[in-house]
N, C-alpha and C. Protein backbone atom coordinates (compact mmCIF):
# COMPACT_ATOMS: atom_id res chain seq x y z
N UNK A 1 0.84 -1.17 0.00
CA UNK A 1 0.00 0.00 0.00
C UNK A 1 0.89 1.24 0.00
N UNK A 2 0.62 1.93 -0.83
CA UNK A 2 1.32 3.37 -0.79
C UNK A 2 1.17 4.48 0.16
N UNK A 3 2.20 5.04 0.63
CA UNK A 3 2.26 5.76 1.69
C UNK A 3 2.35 7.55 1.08
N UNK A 4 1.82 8.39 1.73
CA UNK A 4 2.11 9.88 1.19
C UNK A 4 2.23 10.84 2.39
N UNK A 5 2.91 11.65 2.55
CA UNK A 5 2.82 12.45 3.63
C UNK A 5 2.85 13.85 3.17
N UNK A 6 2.72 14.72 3.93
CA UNK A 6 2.70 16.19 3.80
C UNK A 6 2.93 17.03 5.37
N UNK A 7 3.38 18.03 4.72
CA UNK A 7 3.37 19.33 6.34
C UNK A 7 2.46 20.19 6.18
N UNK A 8 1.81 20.69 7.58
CA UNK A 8 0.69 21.24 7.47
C UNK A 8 1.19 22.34 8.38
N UNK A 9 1.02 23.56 7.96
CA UNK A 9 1.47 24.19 9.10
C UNK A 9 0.30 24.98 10.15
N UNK A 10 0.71 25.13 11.39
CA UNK A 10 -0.79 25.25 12.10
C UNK A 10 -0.22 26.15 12.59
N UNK A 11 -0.92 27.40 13.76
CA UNK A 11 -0.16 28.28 14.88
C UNK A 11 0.25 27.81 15.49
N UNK A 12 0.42 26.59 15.86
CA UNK A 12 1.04 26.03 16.73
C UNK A 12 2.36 25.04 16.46
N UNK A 13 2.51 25.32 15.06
CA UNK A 13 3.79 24.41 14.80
C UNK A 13 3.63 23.91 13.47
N UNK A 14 4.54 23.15 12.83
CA UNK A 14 4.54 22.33 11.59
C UNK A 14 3.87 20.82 12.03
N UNK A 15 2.45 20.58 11.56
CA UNK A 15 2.20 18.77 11.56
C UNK A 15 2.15 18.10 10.24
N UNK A 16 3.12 17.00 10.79
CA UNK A 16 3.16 16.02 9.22
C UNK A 16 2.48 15.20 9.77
N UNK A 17 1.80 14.52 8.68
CA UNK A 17 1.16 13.94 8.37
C UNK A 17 1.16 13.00 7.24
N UNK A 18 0.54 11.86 7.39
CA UNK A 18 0.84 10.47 6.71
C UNK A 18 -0.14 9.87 6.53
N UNK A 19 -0.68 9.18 5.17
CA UNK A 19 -1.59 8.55 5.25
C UNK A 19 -1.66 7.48 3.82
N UNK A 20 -2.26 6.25 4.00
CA UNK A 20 -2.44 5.53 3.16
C UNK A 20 -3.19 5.36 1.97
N UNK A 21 -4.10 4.58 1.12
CA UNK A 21 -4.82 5.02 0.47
C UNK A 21 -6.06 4.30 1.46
N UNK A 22 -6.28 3.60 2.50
CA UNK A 22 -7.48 4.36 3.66
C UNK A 22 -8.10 5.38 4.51
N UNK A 23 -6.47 5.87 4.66
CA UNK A 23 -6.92 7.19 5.54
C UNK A 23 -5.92 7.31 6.35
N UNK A 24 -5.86 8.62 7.55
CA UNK A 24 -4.70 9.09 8.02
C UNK A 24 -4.35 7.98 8.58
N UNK A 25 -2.94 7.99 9.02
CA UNK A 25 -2.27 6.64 9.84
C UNK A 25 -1.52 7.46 11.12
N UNK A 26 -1.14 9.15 10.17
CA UNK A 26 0.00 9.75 11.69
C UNK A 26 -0.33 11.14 11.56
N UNK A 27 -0.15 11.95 12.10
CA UNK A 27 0.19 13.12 12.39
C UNK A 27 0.86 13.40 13.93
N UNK A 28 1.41 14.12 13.84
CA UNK A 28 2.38 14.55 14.74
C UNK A 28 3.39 15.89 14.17
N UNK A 29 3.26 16.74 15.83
CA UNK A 29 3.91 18.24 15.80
C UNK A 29 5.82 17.60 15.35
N UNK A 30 6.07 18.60 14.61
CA UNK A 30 7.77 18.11 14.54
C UNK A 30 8.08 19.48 14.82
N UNK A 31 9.57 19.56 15.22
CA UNK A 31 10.16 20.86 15.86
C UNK A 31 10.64 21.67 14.62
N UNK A 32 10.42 21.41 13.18
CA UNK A 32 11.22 21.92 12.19
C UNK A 32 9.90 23.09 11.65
N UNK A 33 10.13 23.84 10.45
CA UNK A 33 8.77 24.25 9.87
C UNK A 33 9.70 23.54 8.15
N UNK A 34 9.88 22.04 8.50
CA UNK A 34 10.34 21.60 6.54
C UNK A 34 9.47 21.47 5.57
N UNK A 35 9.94 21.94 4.58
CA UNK A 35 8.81 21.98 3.73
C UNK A 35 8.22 20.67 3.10
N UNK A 36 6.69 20.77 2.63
CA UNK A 36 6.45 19.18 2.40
C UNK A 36 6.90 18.74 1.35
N UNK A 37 7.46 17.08 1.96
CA UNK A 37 8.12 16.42 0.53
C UNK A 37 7.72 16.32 -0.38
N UNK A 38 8.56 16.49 -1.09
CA UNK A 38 8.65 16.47 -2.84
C UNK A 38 7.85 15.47 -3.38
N UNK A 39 6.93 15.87 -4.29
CA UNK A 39 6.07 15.05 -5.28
C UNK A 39 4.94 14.27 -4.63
N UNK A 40 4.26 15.44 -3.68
CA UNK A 40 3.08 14.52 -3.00
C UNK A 40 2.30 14.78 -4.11
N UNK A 41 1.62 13.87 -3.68
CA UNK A 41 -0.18 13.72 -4.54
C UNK A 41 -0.98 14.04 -3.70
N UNK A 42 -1.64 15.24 -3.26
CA UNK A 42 -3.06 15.18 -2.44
C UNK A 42 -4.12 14.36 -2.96
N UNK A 43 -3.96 13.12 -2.42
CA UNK A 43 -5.03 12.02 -2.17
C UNK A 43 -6.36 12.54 -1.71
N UNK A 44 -7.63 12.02 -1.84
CA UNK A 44 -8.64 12.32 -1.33
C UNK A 44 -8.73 12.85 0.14
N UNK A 45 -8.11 11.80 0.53
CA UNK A 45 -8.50 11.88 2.45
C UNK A 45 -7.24 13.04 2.74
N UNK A 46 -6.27 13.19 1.95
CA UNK A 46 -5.06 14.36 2.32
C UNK A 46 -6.36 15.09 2.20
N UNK A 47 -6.77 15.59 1.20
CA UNK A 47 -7.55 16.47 1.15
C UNK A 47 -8.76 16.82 2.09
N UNK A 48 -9.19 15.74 2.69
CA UNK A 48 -10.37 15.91 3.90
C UNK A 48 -9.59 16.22 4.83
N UNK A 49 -7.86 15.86 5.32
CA UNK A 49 -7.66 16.06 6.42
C UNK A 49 -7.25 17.69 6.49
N UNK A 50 -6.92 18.48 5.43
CA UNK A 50 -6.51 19.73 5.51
C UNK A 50 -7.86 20.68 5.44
N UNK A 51 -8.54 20.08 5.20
CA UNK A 51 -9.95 21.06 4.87
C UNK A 51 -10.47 20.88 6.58
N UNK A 52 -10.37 19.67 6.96
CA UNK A 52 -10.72 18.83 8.41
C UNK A 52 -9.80 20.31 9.70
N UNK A 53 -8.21 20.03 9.48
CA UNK A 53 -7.38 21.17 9.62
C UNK A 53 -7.48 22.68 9.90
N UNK A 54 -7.89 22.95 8.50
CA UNK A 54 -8.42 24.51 8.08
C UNK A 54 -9.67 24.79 9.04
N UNK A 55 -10.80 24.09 8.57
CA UNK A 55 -11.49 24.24 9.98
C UNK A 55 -11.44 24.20 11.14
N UNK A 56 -10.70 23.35 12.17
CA UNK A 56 -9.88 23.53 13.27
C UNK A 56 -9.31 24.56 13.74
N UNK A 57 -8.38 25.09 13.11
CA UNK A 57 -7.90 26.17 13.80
C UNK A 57 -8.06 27.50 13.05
N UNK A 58 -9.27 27.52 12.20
CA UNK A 58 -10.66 28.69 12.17
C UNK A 58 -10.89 29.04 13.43
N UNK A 59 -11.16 28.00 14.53
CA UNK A 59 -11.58 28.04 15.55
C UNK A 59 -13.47 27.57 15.40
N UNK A 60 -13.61 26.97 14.35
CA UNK A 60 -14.89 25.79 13.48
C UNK A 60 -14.45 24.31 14.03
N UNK A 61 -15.76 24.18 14.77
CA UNK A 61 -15.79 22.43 14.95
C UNK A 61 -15.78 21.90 13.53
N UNK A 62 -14.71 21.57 13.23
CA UNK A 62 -14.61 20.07 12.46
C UNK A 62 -15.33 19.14 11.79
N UNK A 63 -16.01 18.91 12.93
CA UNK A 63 -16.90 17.73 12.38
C UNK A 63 -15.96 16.43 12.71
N UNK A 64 -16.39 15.29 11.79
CA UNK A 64 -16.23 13.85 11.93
C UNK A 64 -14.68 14.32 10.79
N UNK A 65 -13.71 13.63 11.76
CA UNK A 65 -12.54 13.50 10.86
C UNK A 65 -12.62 12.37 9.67
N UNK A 66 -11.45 12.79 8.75
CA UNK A 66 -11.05 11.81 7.65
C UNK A 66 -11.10 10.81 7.84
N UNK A 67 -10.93 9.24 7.62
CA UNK A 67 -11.08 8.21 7.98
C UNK A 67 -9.12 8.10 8.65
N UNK A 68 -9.55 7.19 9.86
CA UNK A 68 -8.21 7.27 10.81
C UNK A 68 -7.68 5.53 10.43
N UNK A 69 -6.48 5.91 10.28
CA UNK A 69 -6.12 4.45 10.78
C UNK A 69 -4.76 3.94 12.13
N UNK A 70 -4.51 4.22 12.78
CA UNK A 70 -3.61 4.47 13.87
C UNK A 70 -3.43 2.97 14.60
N UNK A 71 -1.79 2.82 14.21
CA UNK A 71 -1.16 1.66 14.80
C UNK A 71 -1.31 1.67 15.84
N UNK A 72 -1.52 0.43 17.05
CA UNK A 72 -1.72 0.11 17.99
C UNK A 72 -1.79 -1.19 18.69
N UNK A 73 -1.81 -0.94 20.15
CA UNK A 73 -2.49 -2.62 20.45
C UNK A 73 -3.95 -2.24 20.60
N UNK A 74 -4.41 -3.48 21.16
CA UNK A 74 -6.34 -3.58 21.36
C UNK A 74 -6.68 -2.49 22.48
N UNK A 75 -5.75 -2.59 23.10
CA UNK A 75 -6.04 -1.64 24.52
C UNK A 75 -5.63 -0.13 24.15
N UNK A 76 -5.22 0.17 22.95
CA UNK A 76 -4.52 1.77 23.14
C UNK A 76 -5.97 1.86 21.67
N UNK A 77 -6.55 1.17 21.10
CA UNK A 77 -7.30 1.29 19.92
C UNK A 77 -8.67 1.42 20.89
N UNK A 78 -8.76 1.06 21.28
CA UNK A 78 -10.00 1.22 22.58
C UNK A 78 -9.72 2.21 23.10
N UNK A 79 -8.69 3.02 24.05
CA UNK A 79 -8.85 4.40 24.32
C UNK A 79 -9.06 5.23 23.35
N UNK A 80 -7.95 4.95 22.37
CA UNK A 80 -8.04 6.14 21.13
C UNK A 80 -9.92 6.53 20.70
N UNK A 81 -10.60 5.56 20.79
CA UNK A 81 -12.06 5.13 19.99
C UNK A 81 -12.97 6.15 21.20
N UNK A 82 -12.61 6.05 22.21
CA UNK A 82 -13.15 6.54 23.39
C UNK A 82 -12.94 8.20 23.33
N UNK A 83 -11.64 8.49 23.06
CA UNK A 83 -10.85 9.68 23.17
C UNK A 83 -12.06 10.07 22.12
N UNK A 84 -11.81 9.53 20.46
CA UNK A 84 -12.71 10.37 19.64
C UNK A 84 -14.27 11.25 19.85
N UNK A 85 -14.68 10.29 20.95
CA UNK A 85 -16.01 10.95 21.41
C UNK A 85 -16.44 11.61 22.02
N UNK A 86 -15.49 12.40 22.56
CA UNK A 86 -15.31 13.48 23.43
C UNK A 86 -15.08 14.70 22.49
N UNK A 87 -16.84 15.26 22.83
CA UNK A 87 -16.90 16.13 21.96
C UNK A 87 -15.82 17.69 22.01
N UNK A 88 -15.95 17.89 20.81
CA UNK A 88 -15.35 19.36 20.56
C UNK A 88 -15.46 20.31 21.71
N UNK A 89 -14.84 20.81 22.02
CA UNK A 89 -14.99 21.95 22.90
C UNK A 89 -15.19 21.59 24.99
N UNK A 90 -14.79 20.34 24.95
CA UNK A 90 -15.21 19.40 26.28
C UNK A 90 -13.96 18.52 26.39
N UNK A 91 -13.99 18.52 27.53
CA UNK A 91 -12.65 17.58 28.44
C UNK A 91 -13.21 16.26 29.00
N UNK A 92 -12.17 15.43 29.52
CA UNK A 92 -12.67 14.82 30.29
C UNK A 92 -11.87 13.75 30.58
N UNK A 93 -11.56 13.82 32.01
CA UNK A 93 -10.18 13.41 32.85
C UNK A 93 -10.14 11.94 32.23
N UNK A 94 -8.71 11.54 32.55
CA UNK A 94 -8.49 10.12 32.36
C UNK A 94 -8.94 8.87 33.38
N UNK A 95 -9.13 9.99 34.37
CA UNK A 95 -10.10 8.57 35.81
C UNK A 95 -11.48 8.80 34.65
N UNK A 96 -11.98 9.57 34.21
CA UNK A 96 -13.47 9.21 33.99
C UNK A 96 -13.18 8.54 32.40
N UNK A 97 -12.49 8.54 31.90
CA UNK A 97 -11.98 7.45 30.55
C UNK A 97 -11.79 6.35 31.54
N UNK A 98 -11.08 6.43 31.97
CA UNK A 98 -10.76 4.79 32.58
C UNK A 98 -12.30 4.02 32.97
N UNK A 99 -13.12 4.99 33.33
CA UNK A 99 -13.76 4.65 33.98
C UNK A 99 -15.34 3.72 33.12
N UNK A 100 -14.95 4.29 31.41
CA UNK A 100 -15.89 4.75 30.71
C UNK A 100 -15.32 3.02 30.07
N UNK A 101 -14.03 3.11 29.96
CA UNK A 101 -13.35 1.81 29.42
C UNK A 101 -13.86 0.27 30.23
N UNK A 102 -13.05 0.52 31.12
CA UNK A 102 -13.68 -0.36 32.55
C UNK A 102 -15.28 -0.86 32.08
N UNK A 103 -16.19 -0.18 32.43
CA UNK A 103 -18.02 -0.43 32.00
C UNK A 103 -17.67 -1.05 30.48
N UNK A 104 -17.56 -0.86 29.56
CA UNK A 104 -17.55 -1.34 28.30
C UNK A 104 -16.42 -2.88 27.91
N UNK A 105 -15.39 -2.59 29.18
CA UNK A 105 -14.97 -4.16 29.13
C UNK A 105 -15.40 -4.91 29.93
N UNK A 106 -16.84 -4.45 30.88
CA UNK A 106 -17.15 -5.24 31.85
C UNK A 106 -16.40 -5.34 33.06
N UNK A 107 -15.41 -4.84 33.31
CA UNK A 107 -14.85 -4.88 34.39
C UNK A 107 -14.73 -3.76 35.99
N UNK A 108 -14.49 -4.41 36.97
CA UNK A 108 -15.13 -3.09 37.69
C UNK A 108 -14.30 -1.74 37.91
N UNK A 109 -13.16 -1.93 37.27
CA UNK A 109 -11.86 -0.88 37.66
C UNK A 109 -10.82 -0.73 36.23
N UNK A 110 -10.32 0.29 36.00
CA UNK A 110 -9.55 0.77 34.77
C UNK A 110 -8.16 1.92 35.76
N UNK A 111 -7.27 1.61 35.37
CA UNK A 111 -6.16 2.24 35.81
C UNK A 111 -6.25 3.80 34.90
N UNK A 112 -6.58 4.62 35.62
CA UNK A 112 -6.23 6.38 34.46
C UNK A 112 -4.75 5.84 34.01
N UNK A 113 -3.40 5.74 34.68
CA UNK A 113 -2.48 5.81 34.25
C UNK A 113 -2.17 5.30 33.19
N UNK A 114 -3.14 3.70 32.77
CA UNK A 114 -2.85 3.14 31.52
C UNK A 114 -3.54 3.79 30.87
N UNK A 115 -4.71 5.04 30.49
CA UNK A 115 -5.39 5.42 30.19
C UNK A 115 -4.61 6.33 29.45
N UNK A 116 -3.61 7.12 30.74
CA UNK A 116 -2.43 8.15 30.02
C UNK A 116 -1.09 7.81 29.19
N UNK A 117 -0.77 6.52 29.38
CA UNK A 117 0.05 5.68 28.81
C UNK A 117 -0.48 5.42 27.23
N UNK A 118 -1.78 5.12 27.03
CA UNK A 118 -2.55 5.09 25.69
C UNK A 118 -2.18 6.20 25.29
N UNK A 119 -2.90 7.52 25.78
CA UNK A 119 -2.88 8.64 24.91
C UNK A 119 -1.43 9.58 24.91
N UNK A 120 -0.09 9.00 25.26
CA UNK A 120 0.87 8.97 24.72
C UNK A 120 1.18 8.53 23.68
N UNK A 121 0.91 7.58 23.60
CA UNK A 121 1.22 6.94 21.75
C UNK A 121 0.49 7.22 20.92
N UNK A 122 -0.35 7.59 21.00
CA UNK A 122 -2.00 8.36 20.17
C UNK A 122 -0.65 8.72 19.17
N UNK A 123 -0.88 8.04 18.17
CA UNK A 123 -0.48 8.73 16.82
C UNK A 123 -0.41 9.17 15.67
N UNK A 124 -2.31 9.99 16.17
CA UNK A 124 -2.74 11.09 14.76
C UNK A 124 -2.90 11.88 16.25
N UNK A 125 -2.60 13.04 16.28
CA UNK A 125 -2.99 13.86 17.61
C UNK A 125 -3.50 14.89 16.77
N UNK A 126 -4.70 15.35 17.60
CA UNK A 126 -6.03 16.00 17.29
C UNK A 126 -6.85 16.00 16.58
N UNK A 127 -6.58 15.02 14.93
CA UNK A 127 -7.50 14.15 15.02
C UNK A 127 -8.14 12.78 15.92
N UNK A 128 -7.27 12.29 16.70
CA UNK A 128 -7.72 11.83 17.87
C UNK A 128 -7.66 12.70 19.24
N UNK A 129 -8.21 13.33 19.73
CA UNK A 129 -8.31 14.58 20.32
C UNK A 129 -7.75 14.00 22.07
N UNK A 130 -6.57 13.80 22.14
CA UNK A 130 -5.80 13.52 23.20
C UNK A 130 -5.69 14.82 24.03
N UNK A 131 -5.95 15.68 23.38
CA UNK A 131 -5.40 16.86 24.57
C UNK A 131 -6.90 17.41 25.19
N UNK A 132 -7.99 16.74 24.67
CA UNK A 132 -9.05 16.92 25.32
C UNK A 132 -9.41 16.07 26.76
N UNK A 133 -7.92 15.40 26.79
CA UNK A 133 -7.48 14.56 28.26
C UNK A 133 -7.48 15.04 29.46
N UNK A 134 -7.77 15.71 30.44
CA UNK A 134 -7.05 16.06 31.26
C UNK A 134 -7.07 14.99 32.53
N UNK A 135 -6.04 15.81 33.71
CA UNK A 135 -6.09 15.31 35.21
C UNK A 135 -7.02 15.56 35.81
N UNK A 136 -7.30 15.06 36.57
CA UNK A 136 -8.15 15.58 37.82
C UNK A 136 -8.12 16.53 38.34
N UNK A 137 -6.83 16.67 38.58
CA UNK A 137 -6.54 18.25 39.12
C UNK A 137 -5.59 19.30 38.35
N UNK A 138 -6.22 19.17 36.75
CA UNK A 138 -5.39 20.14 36.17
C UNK A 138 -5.04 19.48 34.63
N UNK A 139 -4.24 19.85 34.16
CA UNK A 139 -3.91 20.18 32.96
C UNK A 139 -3.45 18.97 32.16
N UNK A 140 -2.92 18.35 32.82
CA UNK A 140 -2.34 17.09 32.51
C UNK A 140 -1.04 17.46 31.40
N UNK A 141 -0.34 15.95 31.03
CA UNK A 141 0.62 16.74 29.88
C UNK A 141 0.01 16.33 28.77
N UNK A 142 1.02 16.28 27.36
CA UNK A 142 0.80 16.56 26.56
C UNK A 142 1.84 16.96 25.42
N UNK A 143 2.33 15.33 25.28
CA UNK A 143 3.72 15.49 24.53
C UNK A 143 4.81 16.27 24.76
N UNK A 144 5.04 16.36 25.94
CA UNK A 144 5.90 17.49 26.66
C UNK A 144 5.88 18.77 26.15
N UNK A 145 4.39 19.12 25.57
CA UNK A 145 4.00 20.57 25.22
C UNK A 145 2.80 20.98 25.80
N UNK A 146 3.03 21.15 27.41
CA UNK A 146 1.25 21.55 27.87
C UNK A 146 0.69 22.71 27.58
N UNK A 147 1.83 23.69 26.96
CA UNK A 147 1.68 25.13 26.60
C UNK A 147 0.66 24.63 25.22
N UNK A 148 1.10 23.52 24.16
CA UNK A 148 0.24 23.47 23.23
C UNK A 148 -1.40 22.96 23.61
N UNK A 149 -1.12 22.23 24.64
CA UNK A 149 -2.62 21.60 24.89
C UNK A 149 -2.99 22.58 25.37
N UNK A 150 -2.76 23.48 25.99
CA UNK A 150 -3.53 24.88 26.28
C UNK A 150 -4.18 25.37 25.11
N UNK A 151 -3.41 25.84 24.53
CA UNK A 151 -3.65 26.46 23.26
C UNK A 151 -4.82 25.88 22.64
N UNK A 152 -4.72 24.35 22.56
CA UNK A 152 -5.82 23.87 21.64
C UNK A 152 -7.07 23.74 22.08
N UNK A 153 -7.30 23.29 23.73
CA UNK A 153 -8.34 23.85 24.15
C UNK A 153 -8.46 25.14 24.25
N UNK A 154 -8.20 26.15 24.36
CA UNK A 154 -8.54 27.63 24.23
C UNK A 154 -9.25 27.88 23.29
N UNK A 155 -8.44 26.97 21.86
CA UNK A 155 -8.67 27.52 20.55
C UNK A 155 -10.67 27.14 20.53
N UNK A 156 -10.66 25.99 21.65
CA UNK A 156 -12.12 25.44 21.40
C UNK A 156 -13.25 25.64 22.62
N UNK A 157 -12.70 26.93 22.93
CA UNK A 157 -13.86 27.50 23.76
C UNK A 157 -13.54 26.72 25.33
N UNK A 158 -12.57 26.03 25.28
CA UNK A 158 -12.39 25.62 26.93
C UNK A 158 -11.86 26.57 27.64
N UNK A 159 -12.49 26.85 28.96
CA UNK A 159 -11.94 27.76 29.82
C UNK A 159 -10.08 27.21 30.79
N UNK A 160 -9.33 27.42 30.16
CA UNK A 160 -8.48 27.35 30.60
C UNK A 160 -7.59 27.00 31.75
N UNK A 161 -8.53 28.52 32.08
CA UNK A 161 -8.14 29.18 33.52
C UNK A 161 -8.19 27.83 34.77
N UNK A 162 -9.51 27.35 34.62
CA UNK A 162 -9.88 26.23 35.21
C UNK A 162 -9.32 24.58 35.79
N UNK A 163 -8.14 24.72 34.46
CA UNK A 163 -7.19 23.57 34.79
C UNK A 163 -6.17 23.85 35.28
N UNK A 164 -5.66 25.23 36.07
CA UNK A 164 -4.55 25.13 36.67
C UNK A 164 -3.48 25.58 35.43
């Protein structure tokens, strides 16, 4: 299967992005602003994910992203699935993911920490909306950029102030 990537640049940084002929597989912030490689083809779904993009940081809900495809095990594909449904503009701690996981595997208890351990490897970030994660008491991280997870809830009407 053929692979294509591109850089997208956002206020918040350069995201490349990768995707197959199903749909995204990666995105992720890189520290460079390089320009995108040579001889892409904007594929269909490239094309939903920058229009997907463009609306985003309009400061426009989105909507339903491009079709995702994101490497994983069963247990980080199950948070990620969870993460997605947490709507636009809304948080919601990793005890109450754990908690949401736990009920749906039947079981009576879910560790947050493996919860935060998942949405570390999350690897399309904000199309799987990881930074709509937080702590209990605060901000949580966030790819060792909590200044960006600020930002991106801000960008979506979350009050900030509120997480510390």
């Amino acid at each position: 299967m053929e692979r294509y990537a591109i850089h997208y640049n956002t206020p918040l940084g350069t995201l490349a992005l990768t995707a197959d002929d199903r749909g995204i597989t990666s995105a992720a912030f890189i520290n460079s602003t390089a320009p995108t490689p040579p001889n892409i083809s904007l594929t269909p779904v490239l094309r939903q994910a920058i229009q997907w993009l463009d609306d985003y940081f309009s400061g426009s809900d989105p909507g339903d992203p491009p079709p995702l495809y994101p490497a994983g095990t069963a247990f980080q594909q199950q948070v990620w699935q969870l993460a997605q449904k947490i709507p636009y503009g809304c948080t919601l701690s990793y005890g109450a993911l754990a908690n949401q996981l736990a009920a749906a595997r039947g079981i009576p208890k879910m560790s947050a920490q493996a919860i935060g351990g998942a949405m570390k490897r999350n690897p399309i970030v904000l199309f799987i909306p990881c930074h709509r994660v937080v702590a209990a008491n605060g901000l949580g991280g966030y790819f060792a950029h909590p200044e960006r997870k600020r930002a991106l809830l801000a960008l979506e009407g979350v009050d900030v102030r509120l997480l510390g």
